[in-house]
ModelCIF file with pLDDT and N, C-alpha, C, O atoms, coordinates in Angstrom:
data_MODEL
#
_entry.id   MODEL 
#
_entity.id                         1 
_entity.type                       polymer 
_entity.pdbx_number_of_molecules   1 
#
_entity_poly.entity_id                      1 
_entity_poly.type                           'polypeptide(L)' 
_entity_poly.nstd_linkage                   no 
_entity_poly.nstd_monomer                   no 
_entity_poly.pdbx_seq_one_letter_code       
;(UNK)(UNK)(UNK)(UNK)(UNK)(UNK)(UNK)(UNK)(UNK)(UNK)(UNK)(UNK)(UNK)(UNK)(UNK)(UNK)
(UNK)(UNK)(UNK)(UNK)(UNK)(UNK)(UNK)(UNK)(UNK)(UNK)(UNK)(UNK)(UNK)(UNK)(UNK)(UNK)
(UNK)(UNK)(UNK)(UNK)(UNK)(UNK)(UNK)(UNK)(UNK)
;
_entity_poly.pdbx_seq_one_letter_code_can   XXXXXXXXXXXXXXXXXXXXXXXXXXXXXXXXXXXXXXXXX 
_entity_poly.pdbx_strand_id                 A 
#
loop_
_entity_poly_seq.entity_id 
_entity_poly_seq.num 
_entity_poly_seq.mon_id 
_entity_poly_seq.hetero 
1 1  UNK n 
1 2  UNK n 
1 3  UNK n 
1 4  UNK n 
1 5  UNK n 
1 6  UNK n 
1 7  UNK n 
1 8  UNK n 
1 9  UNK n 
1 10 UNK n 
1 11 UNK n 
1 12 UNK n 
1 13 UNK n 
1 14 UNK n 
1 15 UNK n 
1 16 UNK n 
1 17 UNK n 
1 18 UNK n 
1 19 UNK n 
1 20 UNK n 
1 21 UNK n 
1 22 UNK n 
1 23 UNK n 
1 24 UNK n 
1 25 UNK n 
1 26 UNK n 
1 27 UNK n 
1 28 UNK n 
1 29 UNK n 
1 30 UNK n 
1 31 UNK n 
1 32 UNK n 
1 33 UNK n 
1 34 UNK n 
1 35 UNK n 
1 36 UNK n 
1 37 UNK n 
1 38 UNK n 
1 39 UNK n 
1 40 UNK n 
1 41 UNK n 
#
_struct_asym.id          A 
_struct_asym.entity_id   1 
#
loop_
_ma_qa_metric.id 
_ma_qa_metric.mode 
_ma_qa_metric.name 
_ma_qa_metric.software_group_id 
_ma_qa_metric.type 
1 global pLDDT . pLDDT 
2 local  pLDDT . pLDDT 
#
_ma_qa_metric_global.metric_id      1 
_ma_qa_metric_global.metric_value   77.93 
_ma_qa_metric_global.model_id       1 
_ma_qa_metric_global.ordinal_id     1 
#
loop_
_ma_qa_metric_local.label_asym_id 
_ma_qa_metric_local.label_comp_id 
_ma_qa_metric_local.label_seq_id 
_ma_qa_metric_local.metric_id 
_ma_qa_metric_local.metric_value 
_ma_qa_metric_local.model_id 
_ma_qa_metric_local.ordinal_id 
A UNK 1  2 85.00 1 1  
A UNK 2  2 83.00 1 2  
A UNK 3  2 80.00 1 3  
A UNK 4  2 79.00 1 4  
A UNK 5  2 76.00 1 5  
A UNK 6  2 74.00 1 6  
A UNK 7  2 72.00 1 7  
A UNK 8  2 70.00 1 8  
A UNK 9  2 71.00 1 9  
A UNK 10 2 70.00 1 10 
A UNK 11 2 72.00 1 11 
A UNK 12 2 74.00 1 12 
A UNK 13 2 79.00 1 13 
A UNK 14 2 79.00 1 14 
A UNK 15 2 78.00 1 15 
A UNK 16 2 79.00 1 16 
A UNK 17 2 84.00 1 17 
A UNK 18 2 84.00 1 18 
A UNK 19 2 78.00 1 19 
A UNK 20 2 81.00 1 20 
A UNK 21 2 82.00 1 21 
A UNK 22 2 82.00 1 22 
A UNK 23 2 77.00 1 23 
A UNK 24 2 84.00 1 24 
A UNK 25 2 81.00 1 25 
A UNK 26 2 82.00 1 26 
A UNK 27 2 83.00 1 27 
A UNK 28 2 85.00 1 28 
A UNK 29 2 82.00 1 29 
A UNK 30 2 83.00 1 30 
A UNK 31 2 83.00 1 31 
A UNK 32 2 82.00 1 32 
A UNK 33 2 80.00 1 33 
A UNK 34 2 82.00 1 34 
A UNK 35 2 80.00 1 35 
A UNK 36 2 78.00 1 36 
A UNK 37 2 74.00 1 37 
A UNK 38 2 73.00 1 38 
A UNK 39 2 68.00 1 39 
A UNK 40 2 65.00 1 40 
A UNK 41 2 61.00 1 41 
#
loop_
_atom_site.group_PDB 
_atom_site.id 
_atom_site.type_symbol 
_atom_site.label_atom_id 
_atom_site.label_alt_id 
_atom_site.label_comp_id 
_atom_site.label_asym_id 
_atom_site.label_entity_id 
_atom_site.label_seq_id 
_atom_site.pdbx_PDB_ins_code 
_atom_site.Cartn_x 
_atom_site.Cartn_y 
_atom_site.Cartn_z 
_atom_site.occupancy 
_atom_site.B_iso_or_equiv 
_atom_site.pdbx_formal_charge 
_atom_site.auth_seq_id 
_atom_site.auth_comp_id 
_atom_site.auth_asym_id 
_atom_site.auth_atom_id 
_atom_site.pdbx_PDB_model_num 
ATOM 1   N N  . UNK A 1 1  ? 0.498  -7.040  1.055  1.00 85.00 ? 1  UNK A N  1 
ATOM 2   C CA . UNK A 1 1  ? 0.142  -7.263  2.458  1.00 85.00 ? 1  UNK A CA 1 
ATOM 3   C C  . UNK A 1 1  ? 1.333  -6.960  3.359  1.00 85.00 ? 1  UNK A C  1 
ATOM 4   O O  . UNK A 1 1  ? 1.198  -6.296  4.388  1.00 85.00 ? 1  UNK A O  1 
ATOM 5   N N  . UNK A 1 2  ? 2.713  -7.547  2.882  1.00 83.00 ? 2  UNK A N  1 
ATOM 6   C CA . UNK A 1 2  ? 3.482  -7.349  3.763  1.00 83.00 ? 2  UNK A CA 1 
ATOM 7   C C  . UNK A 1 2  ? 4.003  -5.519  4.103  1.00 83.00 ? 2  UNK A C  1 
ATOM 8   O O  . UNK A 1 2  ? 4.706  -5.323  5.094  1.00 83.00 ? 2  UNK A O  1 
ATOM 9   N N  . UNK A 1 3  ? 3.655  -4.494  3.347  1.00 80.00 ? 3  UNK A N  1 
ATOM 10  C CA . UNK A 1 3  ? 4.111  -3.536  3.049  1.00 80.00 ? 3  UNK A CA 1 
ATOM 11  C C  . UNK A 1 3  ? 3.074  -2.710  3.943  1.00 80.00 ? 3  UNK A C  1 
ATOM 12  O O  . UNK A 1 3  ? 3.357  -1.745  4.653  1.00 80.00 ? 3  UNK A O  1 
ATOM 13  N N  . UNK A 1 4  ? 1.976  -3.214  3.783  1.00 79.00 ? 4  UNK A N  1 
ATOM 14  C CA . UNK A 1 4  ? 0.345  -2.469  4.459  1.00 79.00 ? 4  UNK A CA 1 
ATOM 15  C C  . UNK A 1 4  ? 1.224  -3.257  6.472  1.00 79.00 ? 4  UNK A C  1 
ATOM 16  O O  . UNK A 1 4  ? 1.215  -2.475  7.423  1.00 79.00 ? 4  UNK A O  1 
ATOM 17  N N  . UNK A 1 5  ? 1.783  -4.633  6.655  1.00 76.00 ? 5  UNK A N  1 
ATOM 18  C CA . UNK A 1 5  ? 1.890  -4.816  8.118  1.00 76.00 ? 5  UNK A CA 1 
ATOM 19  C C  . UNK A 1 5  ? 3.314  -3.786  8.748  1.00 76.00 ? 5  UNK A C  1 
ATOM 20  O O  . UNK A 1 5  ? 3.318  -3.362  9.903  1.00 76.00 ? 5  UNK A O  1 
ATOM 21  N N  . UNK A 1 6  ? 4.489  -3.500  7.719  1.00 74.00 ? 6  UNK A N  1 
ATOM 22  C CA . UNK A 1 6  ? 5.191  -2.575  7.602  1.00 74.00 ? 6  UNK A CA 1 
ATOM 23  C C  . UNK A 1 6  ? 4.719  -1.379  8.087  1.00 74.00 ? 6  UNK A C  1 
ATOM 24  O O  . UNK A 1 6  ? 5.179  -0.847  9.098  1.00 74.00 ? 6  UNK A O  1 
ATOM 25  N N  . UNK A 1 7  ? 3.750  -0.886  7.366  1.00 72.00 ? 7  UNK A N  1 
ATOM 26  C CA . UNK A 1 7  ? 3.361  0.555   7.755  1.00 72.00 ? 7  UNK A CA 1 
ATOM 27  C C  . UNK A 1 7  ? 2.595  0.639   9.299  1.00 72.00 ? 7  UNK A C  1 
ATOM 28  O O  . UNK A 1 7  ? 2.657  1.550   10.125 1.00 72.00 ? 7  UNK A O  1 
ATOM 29  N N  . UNK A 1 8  ? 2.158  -0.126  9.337  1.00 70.00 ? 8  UNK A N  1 
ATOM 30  C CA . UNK A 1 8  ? 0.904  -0.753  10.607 1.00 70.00 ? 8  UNK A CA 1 
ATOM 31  C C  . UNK A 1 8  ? 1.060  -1.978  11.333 1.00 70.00 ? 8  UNK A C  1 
ATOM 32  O O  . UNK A 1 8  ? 0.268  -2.914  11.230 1.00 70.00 ? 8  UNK A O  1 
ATOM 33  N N  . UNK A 1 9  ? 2.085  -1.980  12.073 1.00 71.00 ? 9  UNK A N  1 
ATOM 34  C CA . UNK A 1 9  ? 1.926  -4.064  12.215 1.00 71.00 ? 9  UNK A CA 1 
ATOM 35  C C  . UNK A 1 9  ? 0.589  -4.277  13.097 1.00 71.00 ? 9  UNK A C  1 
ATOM 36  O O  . UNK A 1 9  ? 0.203  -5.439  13.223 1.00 71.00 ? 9  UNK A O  1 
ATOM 37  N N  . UNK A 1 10 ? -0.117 -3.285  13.691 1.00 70.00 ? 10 UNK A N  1 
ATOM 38  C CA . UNK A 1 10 ? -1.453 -3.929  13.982 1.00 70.00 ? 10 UNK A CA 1 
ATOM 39  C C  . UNK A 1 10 ? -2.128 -3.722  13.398 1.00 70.00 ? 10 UNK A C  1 
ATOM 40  O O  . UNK A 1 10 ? -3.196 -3.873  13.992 1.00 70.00 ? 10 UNK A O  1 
ATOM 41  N N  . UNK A 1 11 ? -2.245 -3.472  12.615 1.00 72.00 ? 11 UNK A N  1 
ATOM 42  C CA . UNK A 1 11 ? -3.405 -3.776  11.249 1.00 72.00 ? 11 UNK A CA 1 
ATOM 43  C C  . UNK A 1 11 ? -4.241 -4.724  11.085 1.00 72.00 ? 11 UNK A C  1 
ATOM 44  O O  . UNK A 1 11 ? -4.129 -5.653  10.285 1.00 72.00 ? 11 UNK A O  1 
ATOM 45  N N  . UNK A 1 12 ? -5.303 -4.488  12.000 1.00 74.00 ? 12 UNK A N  1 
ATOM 46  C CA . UNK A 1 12 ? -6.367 -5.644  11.580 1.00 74.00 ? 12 UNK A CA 1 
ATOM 47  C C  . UNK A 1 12 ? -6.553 -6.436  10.529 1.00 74.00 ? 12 UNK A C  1 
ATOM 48  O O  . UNK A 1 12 ? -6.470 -7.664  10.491 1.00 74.00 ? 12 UNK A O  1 
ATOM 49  N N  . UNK A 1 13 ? -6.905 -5.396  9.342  1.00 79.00 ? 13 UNK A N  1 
ATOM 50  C CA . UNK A 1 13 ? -7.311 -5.686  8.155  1.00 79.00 ? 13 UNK A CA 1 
ATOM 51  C C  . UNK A 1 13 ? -5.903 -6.479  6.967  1.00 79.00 ? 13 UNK A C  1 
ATOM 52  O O  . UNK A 1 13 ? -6.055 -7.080  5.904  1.00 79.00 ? 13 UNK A O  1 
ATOM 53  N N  . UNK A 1 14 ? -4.870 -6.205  7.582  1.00 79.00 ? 14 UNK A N  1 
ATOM 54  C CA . UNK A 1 14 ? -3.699 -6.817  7.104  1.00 79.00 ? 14 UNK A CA 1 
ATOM 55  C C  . UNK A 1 14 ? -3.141 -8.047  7.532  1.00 79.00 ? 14 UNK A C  1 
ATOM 56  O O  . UNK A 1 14 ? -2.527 -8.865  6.847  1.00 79.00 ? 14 UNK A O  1 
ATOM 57  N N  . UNK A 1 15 ? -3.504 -8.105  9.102  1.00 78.00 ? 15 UNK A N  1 
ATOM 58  C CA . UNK A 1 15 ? -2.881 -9.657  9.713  1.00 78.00 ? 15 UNK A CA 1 
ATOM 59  C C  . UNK A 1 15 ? -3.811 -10.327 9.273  1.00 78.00 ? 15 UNK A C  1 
ATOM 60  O O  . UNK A 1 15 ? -3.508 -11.475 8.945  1.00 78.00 ? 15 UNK A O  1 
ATOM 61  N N  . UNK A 1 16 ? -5.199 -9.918  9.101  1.00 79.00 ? 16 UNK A N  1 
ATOM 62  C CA . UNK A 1 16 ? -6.745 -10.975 8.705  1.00 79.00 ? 16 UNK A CA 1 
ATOM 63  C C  . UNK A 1 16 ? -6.186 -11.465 7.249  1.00 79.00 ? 16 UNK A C  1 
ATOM 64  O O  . UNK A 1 16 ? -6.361 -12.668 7.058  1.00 79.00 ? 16 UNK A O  1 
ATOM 65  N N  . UNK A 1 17 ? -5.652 -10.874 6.364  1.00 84.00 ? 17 UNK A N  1 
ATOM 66  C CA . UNK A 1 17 ? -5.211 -11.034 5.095  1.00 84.00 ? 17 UNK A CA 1 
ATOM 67  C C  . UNK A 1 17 ? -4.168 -11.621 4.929  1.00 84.00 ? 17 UNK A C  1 
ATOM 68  O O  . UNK A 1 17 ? -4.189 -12.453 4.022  1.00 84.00 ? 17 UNK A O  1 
ATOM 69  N N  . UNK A 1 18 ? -2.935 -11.460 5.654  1.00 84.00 ? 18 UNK A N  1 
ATOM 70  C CA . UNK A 1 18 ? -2.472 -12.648 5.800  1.00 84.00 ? 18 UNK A CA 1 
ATOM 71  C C  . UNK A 1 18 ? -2.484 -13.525 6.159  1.00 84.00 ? 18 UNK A C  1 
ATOM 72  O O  . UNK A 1 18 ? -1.785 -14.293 5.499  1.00 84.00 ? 18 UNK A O  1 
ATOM 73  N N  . UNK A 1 19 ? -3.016 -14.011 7.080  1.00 78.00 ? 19 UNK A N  1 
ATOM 74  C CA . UNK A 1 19 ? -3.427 -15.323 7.501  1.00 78.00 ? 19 UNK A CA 1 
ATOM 75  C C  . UNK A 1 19 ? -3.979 -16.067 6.659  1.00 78.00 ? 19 UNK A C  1 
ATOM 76  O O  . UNK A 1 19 ? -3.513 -17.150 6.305  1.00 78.00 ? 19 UNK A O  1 
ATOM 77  N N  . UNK A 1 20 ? -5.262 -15.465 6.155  1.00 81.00 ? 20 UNK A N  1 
ATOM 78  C CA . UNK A 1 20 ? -5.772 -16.006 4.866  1.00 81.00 ? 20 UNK A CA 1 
ATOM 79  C C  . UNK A 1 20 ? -5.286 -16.180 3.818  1.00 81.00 ? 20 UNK A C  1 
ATOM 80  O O  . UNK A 1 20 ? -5.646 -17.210 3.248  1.00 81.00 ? 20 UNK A O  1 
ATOM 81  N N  . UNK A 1 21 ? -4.634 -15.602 3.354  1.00 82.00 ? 21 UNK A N  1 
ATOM 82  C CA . UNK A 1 21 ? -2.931 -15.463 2.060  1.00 82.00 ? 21 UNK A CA 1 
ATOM 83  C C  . UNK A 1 21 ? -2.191 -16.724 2.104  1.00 82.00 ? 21 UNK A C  1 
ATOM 84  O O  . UNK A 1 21 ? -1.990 -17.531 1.197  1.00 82.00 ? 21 UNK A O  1 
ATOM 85  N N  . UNK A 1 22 ? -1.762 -16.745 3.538  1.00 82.00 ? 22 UNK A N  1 
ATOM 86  C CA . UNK A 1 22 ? -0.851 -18.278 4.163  1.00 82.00 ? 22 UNK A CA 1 
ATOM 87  C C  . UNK A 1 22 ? -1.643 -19.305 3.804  1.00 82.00 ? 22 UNK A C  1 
ATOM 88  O O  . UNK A 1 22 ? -1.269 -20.176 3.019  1.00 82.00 ? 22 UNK A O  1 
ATOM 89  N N  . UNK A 1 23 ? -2.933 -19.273 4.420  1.00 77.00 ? 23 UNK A N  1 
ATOM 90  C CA . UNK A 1 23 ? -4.360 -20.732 4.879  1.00 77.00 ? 23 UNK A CA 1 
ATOM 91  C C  . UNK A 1 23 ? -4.600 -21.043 2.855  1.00 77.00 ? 23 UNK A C  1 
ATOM 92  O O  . UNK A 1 23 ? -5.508 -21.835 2.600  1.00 77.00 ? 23 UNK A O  1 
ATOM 93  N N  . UNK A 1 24 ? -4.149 -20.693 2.122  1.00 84.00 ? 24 UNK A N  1 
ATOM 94  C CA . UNK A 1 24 ? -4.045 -20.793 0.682  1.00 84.00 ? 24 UNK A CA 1 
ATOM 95  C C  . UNK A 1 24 ? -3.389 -22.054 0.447  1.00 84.00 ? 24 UNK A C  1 
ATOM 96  O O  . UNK A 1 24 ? -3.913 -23.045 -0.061 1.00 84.00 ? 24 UNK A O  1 
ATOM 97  N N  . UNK A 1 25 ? -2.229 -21.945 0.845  1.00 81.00 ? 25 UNK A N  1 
ATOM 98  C CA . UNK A 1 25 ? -1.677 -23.124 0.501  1.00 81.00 ? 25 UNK A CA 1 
ATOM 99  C C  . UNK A 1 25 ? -0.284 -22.951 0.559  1.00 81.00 ? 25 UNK A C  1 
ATOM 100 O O  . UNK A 1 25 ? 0.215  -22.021 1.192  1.00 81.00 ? 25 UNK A O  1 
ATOM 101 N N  . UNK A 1 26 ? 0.513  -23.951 -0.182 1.00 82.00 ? 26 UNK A N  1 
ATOM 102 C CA . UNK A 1 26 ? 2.064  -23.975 -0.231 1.00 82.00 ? 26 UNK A CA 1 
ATOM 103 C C  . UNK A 1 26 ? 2.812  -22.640 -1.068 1.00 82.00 ? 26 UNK A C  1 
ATOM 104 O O  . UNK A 1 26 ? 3.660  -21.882 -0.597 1.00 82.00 ? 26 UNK A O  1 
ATOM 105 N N  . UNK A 1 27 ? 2.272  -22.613 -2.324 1.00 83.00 ? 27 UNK A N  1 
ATOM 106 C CA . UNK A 1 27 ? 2.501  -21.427 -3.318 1.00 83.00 ? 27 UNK A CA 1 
ATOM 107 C C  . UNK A 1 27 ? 1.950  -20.396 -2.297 1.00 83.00 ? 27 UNK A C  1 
ATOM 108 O O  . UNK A 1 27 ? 2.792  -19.733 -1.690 1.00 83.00 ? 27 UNK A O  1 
ATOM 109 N N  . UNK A 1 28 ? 1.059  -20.251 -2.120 1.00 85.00 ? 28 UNK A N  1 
ATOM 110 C CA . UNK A 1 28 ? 1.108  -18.846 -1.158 1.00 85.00 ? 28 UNK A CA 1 
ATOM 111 C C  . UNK A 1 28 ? 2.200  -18.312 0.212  1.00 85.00 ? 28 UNK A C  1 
ATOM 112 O O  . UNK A 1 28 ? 2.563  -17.156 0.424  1.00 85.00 ? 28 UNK A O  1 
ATOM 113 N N  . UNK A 1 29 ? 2.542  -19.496 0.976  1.00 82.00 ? 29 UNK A N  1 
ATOM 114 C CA . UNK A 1 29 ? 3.748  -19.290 1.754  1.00 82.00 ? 29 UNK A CA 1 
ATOM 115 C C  . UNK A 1 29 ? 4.752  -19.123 1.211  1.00 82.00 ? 29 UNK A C  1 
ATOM 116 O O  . UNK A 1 29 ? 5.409  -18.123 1.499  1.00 82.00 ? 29 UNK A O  1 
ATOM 117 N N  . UNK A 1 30 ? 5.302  -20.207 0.063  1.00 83.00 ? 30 UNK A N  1 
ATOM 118 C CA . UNK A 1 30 ? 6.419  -19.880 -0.144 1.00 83.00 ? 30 UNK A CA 1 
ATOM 119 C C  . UNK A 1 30 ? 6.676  -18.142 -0.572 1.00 83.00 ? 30 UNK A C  1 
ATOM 120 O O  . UNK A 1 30 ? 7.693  -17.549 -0.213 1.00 83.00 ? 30 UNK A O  1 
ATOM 121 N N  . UNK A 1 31 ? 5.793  -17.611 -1.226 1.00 83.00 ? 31 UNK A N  1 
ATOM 122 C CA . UNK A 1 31 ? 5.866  -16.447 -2.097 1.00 83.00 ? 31 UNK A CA 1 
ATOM 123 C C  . UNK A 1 31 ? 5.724  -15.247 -1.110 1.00 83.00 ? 31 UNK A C  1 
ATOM 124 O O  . UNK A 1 31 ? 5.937  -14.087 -1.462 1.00 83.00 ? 31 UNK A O  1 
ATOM 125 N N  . UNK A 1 32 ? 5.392  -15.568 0.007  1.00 82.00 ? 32 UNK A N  1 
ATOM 126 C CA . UNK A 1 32 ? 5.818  -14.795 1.245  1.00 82.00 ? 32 UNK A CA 1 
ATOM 127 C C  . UNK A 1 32 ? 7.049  -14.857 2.202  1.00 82.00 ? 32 UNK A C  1 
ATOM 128 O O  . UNK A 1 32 ? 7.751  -14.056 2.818  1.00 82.00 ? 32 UNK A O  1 
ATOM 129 N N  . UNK A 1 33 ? 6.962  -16.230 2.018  1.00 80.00 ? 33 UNK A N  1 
ATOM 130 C CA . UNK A 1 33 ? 8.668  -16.361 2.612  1.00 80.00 ? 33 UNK A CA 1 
ATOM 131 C C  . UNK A 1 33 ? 9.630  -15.610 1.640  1.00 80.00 ? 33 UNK A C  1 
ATOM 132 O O  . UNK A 1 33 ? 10.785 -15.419 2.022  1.00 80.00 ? 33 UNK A O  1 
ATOM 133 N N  . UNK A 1 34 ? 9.190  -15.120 0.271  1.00 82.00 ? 34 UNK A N  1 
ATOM 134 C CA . UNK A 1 34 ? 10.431 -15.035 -0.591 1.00 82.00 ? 34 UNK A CA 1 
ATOM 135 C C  . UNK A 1 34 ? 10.470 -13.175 -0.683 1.00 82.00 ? 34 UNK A C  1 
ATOM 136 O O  . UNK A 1 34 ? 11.284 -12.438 -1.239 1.00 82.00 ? 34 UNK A O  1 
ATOM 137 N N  . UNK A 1 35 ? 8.757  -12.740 0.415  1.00 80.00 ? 35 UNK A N  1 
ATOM 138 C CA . UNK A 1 35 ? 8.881  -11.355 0.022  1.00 80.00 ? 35 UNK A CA 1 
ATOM 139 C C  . UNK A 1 35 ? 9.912  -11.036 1.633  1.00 80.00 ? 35 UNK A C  1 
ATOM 140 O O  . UNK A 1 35 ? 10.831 -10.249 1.858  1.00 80.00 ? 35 UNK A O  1 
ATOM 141 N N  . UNK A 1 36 ? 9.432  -11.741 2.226  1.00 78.00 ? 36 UNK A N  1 
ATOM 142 C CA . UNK A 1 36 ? 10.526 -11.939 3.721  1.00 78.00 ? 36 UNK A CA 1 
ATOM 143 C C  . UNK A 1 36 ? 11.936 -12.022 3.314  1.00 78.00 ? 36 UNK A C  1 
ATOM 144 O O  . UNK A 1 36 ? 12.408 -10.966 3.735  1.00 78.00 ? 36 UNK A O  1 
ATOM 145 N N  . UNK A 1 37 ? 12.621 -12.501 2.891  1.00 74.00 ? 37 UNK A N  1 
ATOM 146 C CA . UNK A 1 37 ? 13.757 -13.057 2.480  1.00 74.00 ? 37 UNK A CA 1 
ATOM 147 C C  . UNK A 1 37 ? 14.522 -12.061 1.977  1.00 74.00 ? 37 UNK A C  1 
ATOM 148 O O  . UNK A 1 37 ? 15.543 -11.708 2.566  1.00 74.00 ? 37 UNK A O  1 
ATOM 149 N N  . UNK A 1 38 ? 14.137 -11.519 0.883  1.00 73.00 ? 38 UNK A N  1 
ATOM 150 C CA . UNK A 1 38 ? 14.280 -10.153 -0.030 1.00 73.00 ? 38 UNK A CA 1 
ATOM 151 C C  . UNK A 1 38 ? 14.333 -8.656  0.920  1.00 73.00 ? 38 UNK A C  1 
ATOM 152 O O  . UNK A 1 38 ? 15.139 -7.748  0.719  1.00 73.00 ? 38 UNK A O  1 
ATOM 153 N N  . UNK A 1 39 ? 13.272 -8.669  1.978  1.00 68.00 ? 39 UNK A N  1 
ATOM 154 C CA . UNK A 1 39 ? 13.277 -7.332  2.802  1.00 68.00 ? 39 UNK A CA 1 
ATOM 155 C C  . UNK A 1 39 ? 14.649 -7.543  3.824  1.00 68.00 ? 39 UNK A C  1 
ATOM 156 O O  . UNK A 1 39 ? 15.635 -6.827  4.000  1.00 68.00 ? 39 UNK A O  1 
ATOM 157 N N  . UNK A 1 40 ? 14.170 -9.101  4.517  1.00 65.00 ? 40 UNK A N  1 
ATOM 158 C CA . UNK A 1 40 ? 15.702 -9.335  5.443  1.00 65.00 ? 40 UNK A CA 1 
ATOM 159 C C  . UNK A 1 40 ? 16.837 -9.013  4.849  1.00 65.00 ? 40 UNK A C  1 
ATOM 160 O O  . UNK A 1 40 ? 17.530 -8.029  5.109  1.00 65.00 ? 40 UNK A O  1 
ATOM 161 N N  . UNK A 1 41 ? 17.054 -9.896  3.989  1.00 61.00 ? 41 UNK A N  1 
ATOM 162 C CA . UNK A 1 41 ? 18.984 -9.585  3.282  1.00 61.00 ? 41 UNK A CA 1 
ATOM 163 C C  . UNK A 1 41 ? 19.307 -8.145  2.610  1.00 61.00 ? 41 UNK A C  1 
ATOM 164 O O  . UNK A 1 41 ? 20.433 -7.906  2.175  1.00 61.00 ? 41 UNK A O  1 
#
């Protein structure tokens, strides 16, 4: 997901997917915070 908002940050079909990705739960944020983390540093 994060790679599809990369290419497109308005990407409908990608922000809809993340949101829903996040609305998952704790394991799902963290594991996005950690693909965040990895692209930042």
């Amino acid at each position: 997901i994060f790679l599809r908002l990369l290419e497109d940050p308005r990407d409908g079909g990608a922000l809809r997917d993340k949101t829903a990705f996040l609305a998952r739960g704790k394991s799902e944020q963290i594991a996005w915070n950690r693909v965040s983390r990895v692209w930042n540093a």
